[in-house]
C-alpha atoms as a PDB file:
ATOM      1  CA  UNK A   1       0.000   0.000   0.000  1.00  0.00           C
ATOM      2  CA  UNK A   2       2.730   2.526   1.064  1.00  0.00           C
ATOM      3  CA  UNK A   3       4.558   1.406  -2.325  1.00  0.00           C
ATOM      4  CA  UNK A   4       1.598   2.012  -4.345  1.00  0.00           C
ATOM      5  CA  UNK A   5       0.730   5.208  -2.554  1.00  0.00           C
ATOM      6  CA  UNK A   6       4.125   6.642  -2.932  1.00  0.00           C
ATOM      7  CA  UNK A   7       3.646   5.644  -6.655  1.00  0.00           C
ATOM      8  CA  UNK A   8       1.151   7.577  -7.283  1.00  0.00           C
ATOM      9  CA  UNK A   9       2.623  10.156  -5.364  1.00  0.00           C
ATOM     10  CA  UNK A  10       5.249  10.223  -7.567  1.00  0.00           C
ATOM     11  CA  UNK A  11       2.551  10.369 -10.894  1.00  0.00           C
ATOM     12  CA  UNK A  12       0.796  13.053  -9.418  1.00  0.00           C
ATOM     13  CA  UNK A  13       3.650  15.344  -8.686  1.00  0.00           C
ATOM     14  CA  UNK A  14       5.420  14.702 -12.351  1.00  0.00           C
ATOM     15  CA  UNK A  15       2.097  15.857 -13.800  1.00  0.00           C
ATOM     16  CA  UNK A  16       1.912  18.781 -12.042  1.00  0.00           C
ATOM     17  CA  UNK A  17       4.952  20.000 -12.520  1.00  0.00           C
ATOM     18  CA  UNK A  18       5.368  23.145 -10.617  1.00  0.00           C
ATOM     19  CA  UNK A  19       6.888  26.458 -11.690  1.00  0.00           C
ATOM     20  CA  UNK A  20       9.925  26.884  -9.393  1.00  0.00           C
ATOM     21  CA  UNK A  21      10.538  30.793  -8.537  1.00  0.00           C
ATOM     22  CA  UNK A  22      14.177  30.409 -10.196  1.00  0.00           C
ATOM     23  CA  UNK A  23      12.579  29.377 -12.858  1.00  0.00           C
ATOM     24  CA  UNK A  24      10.627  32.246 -13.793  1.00  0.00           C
ATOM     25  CA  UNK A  25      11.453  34.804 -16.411  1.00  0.00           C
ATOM     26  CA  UNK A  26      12.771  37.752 -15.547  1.00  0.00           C
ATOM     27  CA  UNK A  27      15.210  40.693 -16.923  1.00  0.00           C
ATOM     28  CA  UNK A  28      18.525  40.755 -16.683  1.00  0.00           C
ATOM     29  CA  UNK A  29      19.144  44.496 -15.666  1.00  0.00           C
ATOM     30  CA  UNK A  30      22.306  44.370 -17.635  1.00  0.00           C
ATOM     31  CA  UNK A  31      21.425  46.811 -20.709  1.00  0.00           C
ATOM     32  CA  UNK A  32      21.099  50.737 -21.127  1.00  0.00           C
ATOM     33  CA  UNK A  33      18.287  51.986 -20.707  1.00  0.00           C
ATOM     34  CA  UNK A  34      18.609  55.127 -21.840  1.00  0.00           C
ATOM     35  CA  UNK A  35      20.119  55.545 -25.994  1.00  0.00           C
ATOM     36  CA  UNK A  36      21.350  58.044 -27.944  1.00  0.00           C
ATOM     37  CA  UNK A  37      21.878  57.869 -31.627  1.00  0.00           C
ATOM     38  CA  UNK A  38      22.339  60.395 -34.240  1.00  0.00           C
ATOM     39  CA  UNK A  39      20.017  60.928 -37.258  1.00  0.00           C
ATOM     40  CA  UNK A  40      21.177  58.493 -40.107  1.00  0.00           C
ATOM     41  CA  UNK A  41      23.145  55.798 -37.668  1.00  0.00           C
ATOM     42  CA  UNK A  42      22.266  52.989 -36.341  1.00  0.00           C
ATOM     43  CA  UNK A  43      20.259  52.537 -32.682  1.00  0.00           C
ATOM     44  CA  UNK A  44      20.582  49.165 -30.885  1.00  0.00           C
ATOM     45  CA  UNK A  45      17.784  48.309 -27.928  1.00  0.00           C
ATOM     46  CA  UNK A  46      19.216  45.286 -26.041  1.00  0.00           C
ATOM     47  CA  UNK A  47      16.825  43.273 -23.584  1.00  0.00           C
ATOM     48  CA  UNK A  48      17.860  40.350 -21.550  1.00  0.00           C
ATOM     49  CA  UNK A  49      15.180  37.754 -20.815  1.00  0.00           C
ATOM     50  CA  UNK A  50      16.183  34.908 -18.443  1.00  0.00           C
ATOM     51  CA  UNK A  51      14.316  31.822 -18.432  1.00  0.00           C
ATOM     52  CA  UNK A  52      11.768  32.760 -21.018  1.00  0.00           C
ATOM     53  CA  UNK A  53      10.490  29.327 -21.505  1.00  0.00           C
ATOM     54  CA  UNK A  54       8.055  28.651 -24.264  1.00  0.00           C
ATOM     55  CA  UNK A  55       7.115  32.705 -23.949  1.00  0.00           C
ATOM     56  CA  UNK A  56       7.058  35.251 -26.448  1.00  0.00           C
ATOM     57  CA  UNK A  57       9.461  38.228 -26.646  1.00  0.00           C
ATOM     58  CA  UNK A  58       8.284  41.327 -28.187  1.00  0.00           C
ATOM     59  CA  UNK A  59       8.663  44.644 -29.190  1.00  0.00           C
ATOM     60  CA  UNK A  60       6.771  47.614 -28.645  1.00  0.00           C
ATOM     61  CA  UNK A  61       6.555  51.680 -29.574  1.00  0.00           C
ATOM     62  CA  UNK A  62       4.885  53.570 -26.848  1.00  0.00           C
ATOM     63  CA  UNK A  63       3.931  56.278 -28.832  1.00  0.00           C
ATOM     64  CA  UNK A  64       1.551  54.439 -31.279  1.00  0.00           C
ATOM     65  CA  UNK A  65       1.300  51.261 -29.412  1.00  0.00           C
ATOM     66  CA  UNK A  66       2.738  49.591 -31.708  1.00  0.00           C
ATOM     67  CA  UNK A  67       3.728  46.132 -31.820  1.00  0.00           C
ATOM     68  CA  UNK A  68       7.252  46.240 -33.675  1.00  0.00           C
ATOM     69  CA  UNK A  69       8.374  42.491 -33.463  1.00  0.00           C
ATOM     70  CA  UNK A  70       7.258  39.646 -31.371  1.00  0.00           C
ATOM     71  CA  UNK A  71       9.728  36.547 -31.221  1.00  0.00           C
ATOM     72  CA  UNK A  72      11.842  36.749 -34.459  1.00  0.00           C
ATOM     73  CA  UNK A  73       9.006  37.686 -37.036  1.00  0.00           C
ATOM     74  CA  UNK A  74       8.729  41.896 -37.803  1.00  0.00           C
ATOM     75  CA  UNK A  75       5.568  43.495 -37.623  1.00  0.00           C
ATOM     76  CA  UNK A  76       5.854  46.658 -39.066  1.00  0.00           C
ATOM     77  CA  UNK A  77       6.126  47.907 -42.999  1.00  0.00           C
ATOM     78  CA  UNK A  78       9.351  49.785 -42.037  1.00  0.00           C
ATOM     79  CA  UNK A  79      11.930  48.056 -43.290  1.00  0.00           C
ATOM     80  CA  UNK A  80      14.248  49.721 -40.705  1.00  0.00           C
ATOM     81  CA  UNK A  81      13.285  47.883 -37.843  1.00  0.00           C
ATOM     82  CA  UNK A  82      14.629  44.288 -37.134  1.00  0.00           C
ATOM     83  CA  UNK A  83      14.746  42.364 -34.614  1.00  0.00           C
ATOM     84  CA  UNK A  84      17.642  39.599 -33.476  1.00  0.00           C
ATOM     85  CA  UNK A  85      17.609  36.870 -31.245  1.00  0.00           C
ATOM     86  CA  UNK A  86      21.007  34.625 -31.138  1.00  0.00           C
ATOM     87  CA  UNK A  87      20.569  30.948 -30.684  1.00  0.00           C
ATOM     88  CA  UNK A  88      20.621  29.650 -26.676  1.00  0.00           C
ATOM     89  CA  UNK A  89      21.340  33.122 -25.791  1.00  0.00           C
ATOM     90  CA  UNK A  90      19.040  35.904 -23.431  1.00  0.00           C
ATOM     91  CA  UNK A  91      19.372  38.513 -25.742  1.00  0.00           C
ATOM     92  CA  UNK A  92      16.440  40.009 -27.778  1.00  0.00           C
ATOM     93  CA  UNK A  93      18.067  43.286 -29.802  1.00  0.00           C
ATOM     94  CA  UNK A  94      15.638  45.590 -31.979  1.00  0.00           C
ATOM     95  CA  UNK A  95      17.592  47.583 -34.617  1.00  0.00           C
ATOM     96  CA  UNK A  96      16.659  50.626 -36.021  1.00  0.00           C
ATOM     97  CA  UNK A  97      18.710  51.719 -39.212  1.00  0.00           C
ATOM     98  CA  UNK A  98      19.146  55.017 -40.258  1.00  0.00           C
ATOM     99  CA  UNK A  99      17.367  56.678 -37.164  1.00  0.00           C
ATOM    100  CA  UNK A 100      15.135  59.866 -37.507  1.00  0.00           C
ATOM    101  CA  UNK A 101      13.534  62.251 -35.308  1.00  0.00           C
ATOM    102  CA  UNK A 102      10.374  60.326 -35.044  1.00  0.00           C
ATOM    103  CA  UNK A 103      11.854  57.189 -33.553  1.00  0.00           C
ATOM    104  CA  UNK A 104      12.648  59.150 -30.388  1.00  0.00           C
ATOM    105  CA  UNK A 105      10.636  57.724 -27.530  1.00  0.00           C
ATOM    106  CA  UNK A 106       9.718  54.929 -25.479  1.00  0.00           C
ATOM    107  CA  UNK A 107       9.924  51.172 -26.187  1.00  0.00           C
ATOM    108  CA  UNK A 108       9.038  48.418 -24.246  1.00  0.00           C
ATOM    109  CA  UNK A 109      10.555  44.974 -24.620  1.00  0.00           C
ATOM    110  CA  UNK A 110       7.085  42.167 -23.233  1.00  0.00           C
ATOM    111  CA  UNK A 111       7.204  38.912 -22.396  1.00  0.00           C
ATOM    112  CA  UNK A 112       3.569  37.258 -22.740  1.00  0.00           C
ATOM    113  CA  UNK A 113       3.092  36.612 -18.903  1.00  0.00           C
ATOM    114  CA  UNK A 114       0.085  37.405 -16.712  1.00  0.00           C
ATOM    115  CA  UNK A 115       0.731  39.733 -15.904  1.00  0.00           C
ATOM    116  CA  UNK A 116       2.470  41.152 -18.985  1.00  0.00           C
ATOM    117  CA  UNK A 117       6.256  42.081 -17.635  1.00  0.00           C
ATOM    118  CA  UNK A 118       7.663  45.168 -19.089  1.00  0.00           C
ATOM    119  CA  UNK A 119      10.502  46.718 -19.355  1.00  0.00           C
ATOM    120  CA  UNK A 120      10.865  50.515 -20.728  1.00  0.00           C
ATOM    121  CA  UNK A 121      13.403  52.277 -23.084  1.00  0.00           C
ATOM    122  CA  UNK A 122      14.383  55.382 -23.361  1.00  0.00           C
ATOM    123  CA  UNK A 123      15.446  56.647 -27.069  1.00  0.00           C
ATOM    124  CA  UNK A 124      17.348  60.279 -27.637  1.00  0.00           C
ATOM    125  CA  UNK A 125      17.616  60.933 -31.571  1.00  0.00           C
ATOM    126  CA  UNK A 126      20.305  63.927 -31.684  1.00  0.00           C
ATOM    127  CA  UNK A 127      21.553  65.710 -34.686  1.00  0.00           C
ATOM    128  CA  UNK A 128      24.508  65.052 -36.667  1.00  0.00           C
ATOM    129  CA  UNK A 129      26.611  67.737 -35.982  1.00  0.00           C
ATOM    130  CA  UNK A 130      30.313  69.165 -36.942  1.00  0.00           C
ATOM    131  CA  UNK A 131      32.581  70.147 -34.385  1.00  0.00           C
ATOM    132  CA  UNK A 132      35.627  72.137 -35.557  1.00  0.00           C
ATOM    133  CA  UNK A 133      38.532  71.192 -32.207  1.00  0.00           C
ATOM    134  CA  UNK A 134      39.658  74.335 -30.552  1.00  0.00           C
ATOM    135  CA  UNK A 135      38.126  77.375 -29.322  1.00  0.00           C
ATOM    136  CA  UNK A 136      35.871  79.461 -30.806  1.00  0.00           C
ATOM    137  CA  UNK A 137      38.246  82.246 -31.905  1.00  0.00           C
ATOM    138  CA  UNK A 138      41.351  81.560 -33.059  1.00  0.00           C
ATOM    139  CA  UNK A 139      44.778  83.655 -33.302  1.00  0.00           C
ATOM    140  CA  UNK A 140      47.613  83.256 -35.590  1.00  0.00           C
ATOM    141  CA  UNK A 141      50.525  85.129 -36.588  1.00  0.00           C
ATOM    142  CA  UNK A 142      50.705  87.093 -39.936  1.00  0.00           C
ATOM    143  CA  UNK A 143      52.518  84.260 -41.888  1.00  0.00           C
ATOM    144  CA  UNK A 144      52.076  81.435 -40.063  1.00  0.00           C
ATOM    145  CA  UNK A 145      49.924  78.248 -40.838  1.00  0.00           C
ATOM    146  CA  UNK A 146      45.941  78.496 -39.868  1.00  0.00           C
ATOM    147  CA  UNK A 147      44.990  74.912 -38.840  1.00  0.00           C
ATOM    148  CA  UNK A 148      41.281  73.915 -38.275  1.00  0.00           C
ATOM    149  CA  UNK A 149      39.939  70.507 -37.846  1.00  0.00           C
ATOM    150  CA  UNK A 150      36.601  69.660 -38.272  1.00  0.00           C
ATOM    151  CA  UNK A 151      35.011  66.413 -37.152  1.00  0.00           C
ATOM    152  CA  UNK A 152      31.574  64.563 -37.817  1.00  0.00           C
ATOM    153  CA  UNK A 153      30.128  62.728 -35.337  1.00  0.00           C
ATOM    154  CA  UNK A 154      28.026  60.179 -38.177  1.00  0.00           C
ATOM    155  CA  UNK A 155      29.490  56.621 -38.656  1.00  0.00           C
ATOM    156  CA  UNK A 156      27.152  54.520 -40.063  1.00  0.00           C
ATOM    157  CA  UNK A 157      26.496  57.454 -43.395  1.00  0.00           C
ATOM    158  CA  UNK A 158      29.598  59.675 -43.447  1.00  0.00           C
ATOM    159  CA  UNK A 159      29.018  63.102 -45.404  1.00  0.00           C
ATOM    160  CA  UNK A 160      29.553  62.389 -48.996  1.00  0.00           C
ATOM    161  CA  UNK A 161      31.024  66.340 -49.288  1.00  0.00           C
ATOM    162  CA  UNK A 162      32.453  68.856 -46.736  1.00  0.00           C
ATOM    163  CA  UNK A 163      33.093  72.112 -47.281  1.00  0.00           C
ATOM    164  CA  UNK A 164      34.481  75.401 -45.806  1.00  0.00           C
ATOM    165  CA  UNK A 165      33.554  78.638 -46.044  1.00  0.00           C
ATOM    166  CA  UNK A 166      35.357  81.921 -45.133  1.00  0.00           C
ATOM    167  CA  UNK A 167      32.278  84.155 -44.366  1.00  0.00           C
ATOM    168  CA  UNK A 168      30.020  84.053 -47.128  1.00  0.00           C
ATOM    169  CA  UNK A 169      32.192  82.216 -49.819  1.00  0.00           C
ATOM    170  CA  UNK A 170      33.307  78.783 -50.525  1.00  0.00           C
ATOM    171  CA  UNK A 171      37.172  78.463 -49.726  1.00  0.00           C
ATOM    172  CA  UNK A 172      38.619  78.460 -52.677  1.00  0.00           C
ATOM    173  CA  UNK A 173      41.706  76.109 -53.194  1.00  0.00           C
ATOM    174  CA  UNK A 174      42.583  76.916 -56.852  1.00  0.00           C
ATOM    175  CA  UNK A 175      42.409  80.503 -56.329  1.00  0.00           C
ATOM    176  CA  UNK A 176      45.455  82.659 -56.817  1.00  0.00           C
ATOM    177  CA  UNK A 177      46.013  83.008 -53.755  1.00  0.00           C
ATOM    178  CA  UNK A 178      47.841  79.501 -53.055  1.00  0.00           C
ATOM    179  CA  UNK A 179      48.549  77.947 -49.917  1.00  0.00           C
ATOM    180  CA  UNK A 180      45.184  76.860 -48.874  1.00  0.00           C
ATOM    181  CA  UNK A 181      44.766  72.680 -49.100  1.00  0.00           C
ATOM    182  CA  UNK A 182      42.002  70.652 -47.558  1.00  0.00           C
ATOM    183  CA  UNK A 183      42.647  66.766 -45.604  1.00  0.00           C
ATOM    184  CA  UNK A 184      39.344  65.133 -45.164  1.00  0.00           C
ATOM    185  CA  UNK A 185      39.760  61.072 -43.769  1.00  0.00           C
ATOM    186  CA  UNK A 186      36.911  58.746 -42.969  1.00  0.00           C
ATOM    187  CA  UNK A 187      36.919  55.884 -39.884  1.00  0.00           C
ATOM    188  CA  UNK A 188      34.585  54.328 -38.013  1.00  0.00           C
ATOM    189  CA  UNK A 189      34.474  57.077 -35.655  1.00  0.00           C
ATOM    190  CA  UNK A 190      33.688  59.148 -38.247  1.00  0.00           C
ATOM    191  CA  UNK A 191      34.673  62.068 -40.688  1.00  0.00           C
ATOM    192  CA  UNK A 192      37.814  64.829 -40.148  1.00  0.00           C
ATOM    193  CA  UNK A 193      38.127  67.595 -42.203  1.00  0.00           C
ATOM    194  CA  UNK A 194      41.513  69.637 -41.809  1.00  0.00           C
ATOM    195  CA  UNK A 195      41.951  73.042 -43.470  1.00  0.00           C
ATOM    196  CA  UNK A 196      45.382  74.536 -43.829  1.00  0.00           C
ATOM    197  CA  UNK A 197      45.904  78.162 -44.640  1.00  0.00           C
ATOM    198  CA  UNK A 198      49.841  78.559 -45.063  1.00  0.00           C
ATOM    199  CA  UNK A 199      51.570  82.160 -45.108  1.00  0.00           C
ATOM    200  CA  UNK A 200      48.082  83.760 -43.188  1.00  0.00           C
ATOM    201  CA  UNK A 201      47.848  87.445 -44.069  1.00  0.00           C
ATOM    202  CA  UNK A 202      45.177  89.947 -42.468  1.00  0.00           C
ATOM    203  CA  UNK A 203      42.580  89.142 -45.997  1.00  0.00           C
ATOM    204  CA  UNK A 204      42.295  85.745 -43.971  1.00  0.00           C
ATOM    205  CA  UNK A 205      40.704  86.897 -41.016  1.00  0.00           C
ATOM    206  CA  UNK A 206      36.799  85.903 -40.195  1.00  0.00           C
ATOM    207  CA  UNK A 207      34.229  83.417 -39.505  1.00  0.00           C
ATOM    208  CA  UNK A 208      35.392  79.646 -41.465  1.00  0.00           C
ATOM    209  CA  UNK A 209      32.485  77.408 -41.047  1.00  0.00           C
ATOM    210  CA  UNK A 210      32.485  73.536 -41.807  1.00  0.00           C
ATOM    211  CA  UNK A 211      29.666  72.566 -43.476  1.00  0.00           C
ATOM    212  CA  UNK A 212      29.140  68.667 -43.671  1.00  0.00           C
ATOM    213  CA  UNK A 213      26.492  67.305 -46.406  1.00  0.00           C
ATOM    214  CA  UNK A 214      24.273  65.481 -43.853  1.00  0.00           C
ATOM    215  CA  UNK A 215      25.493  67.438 -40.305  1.00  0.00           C
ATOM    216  CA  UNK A 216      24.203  71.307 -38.882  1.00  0.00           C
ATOM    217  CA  UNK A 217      27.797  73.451 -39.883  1.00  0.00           C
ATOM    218  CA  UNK A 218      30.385  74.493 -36.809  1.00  0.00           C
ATOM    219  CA  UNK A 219      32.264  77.963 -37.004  1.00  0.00           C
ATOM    220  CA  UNK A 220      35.392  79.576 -35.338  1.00  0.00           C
ATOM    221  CA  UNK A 221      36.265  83.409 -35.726  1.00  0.00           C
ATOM    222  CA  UNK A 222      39.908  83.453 -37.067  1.00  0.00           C
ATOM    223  CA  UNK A 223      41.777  86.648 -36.331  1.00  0.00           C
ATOM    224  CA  UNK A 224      44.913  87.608 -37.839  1.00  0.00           C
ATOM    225  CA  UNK A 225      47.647  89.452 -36.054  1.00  0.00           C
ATOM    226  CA  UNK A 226      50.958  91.296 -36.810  1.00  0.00           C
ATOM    227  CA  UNK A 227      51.733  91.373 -33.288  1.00  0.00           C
ATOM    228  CA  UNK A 228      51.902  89.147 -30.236  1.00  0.00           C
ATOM    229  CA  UNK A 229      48.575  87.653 -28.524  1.00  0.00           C
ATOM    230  CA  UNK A 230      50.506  85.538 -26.123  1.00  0.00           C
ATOM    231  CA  UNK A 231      46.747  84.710 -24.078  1.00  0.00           C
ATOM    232  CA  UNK A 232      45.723  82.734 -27.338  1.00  0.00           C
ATOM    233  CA  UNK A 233      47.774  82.228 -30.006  1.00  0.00           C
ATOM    234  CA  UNK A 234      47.278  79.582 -31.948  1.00  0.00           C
ATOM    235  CA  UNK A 235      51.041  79.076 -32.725  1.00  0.00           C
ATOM    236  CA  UNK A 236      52.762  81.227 -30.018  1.00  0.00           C
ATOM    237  CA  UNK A 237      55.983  83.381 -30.004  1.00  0.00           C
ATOM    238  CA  UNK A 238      59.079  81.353 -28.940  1.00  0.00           C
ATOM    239  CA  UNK A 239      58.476  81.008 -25.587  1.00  0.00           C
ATOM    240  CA  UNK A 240      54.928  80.924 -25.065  1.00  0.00           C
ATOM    241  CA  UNK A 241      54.773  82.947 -21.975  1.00  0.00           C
ATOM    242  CA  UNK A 242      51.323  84.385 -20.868  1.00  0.00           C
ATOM    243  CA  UNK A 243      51.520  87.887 -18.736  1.00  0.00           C
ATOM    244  CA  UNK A 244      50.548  86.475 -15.424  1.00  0.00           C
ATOM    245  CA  UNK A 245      53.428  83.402 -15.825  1.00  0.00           C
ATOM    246  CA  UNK A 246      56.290  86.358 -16.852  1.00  0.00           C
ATOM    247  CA  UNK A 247      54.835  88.512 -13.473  1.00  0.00           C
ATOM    248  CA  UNK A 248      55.358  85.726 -11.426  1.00  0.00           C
ATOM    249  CA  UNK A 249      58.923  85.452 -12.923  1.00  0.00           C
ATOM    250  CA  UNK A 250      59.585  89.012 -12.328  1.00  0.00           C
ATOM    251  CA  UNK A 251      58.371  88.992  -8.911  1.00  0.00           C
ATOM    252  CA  UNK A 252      60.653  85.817  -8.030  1.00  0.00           C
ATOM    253  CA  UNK A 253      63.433  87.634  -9.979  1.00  0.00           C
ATOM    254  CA  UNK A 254      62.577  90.520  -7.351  1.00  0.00           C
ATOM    255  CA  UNK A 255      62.413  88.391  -4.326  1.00  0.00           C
ATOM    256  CA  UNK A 256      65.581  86.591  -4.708  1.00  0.00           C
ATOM    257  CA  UNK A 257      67.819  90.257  -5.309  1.00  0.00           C
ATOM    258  CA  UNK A 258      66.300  91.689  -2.257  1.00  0.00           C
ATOM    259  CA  UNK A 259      67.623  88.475  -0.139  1.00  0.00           C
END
């Protein structure tokens, strides 16, 4: 009888099958939250699922409600939405290619439970923009070189063209004037644009703005001196000494003769 009880015992409790509470799904908290992409790259929502069972991942924009992807399958006519899912692993990761404005928001990576479980993300769409290194006014000698770099913060689509202007007019490089070249490399990390100006004379003075193809422009006010500006010169007189460094030279100088 005990045999026979403890049998059925046994039956009973392999039907049943309990859900153990380590068993459960649940999110791994590893991913960001909050993301930032810039308009024409690439934006990557990661969301961990642990223990997902026979349960169904999915996708979701807040603004419209609307259901992006659920397991691997895309449900939405936007072609630049995906979603991935490698083999034995946690991860679910939506992709959206060539970002816009309108894809900032909220999305919510579900998993079919009841309750549904949610978990929210936060998307920033920036603008590309051009940064030109430096500060915002630069000094140079009458003579010297005038050196600005330009960068592009867009990977995925670099600008197909940069350009410069001095005020209102394309640099020209084939002018008569000589001496002016342009250095524009591509990388991953995106685009640099260097402008040399050799032999600067006072004509070259002004605003030089970088204007990238796909990226709001960047501009630095270049002034040209015949004197010294030893607080900000781009390249500096031979010894580079700023007024309040030579005072406190002068005043050790002082110091030491009075001893």
């Amino acid at each position: 009888m005990n045999t026979g009880g403890s049998s059925l015992s046994s039956v009973v409790s392999g039907n049943s099958k309990p859900t153990r509470s380590w068993d459960k799904p649940y999110f791994d908290d590893i991913s960001h939250k909050n993301v930032t992409a810039i308009v024409g790259q690439k934006a990557v929502l990661t969301c961990f699922v642990k223990h997902p069972g026979n349960r169904t991942i999915s996708w979701m924009r807040m603004r419209d409600m609307h259901i992006l992807t659920s397991s691997t399958i895309t449900y939405t006519g936007d072609a630049r939405f995906s979603v991935k899912h490698p083999e034995g692993s946690d991860e679910w990761r939506l992709t959206i290619n060539y970002v816009q404005p309108r894809d900032a928001g909220l999305y919510e990576c579900q998993v079919n439970t009841e309750p549904k479980m949610k978990l929210a993300f936060a998307l920033r769409v920036e603008a590309a923009q051009a940064k030109i290194l430096g500060a915002e006014d630069v000094y140079v000698k009458k003579g010297s070189t005038i050196s600005l770099t330009c960068t592009v913060n867009v990977q995925s689509t670099p600008p197909s063209s940069v350009t410069w202007h001095h005020g209102s007019s394309i640099v020209d490089f084939d002018s008569p004037r000589g001496g002016v070249s342009l250095e524009t490399e591509k990388t991953e990390s995106g685009t640099t644009s260097k402008l040399l100006v050799t032999q600067a004379r006072s004509s070259d003075s002004g605003n030089y703005t970088c204007i990238p193809s796909n990226a709001n422009p960047a501009s630095v006010m270049v002034h040209v001196l015949n004197g010294e500006h030893p607080a900000a010169m781009q390249h500096g007189g031979s010894c580079g000494v700023t007024p309040k460094i030579l005072m406190a030279i002068i005043t050790l100088l002082i110091a030491n003769l009075l001893r």
